[in-house]
C-alpha atoms as a PDB file:
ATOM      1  CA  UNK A   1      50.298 -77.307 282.100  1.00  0.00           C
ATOM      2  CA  UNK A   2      48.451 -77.265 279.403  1.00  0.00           C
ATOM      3  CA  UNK A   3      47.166 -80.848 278.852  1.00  0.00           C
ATOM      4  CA  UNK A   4      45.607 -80.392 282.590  1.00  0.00           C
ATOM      5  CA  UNK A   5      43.800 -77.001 281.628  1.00  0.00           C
ATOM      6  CA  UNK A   6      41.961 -79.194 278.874  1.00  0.00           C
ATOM      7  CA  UNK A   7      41.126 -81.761 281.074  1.00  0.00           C
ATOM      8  CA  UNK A   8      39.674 -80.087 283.392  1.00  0.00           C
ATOM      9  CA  UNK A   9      37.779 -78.033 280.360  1.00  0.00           C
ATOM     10  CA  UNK A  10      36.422 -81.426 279.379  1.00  0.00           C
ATOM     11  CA  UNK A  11      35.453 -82.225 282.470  1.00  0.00           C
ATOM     12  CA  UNK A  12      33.511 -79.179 282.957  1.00  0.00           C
ATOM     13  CA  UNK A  13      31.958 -79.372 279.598  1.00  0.00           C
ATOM     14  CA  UNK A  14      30.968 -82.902 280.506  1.00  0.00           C
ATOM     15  CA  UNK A  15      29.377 -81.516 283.826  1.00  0.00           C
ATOM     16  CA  UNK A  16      28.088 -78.970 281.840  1.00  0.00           C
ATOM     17  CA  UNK A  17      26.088 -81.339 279.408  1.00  0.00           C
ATOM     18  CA  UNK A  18      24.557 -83.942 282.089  1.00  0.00           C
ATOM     19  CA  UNK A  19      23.359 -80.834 283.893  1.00  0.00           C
ATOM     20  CA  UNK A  20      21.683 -79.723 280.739  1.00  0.00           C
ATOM     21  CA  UNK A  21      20.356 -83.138 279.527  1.00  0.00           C
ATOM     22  CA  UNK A  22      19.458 -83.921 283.429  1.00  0.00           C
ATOM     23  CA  UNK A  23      17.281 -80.513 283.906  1.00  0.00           C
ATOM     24  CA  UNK A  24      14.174 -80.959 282.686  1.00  0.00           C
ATOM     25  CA  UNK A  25      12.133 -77.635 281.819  1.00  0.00           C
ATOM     26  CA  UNK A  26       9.096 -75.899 283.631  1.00  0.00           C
ATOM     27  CA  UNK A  27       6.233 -78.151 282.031  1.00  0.00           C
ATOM     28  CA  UNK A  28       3.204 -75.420 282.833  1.00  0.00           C
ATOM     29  CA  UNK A  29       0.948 -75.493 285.822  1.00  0.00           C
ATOM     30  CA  UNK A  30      -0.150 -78.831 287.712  1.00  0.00           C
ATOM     31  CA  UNK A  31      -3.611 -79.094 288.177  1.00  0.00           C
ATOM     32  CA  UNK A  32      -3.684 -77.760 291.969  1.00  0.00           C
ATOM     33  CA  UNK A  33      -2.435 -74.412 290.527  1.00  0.00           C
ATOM     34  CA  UNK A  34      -5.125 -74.427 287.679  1.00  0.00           C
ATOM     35  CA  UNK A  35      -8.061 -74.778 290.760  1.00  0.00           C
ATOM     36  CA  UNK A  36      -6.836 -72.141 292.365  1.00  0.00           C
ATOM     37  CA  UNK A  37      -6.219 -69.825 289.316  1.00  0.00           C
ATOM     38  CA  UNK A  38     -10.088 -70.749 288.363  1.00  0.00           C
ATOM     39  CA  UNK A  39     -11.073 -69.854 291.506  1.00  0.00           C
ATOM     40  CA  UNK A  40      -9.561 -66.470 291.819  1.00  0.00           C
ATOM     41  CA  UNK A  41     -10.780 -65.494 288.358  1.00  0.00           C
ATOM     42  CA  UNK A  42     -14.104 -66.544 289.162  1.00  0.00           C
ATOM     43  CA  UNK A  43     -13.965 -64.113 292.361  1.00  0.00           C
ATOM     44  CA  UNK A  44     -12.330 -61.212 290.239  1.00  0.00           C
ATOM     45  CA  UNK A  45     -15.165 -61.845 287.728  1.00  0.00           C
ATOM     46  CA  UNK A  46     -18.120 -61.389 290.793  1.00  0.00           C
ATOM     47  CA  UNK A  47     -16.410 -58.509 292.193  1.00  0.00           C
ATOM     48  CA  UNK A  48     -15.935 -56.620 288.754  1.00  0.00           C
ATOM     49  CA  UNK A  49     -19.582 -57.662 287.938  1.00  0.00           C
ATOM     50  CA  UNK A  50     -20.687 -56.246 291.806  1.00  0.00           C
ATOM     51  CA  UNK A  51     -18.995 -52.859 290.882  1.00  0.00           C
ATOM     52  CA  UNK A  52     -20.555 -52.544 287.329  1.00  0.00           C
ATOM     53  CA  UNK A  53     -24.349 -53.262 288.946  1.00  0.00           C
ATOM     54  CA  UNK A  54     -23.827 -50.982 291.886  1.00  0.00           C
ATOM     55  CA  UNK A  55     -25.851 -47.711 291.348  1.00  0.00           C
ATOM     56  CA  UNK A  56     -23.113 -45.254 291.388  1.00  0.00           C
ATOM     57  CA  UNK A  57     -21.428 -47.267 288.227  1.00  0.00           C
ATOM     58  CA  UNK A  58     -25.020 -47.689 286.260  1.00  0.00           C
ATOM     59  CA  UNK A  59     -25.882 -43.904 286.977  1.00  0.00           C
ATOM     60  CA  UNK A  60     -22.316 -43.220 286.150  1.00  0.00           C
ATOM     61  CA  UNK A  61     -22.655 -44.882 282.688  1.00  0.00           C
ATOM     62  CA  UNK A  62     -26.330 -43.745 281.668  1.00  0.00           C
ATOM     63  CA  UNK A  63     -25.237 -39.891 282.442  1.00  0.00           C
ATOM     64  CA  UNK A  64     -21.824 -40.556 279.985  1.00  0.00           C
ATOM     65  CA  UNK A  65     -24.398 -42.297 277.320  1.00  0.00           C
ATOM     66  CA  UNK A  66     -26.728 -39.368 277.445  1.00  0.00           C
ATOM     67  CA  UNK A  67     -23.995 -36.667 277.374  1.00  0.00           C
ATOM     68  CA  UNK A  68     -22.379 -38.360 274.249  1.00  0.00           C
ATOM     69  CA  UNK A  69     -26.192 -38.610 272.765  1.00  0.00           C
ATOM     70  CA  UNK A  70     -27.079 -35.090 273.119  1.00  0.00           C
ATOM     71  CA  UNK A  71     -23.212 -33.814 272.184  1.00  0.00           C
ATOM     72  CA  UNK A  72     -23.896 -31.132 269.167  1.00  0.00           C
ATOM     73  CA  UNK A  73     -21.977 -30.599 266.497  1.00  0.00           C
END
């Protein structure tokens, strides 16, 4: 009995090891995937900048600048 419990714990450390030595790891993004990541950080960058132009944001930001300017101490 226990000659075929180590063969079949070779055998699965065999398996074990051509699975290992046959799987090849994640080699980063294909070029496809780097187009598409470019082009959705381009449109993240035009929205942000759209947002930070609008009127609401710059009047925003000048009334924050001139608060912290005229703060006493």
């Amino acid at each position: 009995m226990q000659r075929a419990w180590s063969a079949v714990r070779r055998v699965w450390v065999d398996r074990r090891a051509r699975l290992v030595r046959t799987s090849r790891p994640d080699q980063g993004m294909t070029t496809s995937e780097y187009a598409v990541g470019t082009i959705a950080a381009c449109a993240f960058a035009a929205v942000l900048y759209k947002v930070v132009t609008s009127g609401a944001v710059l009047s925003a930001l000048q009334s924050l600048i001139k608060d912290a300017l005229d703060a006493k101490f």
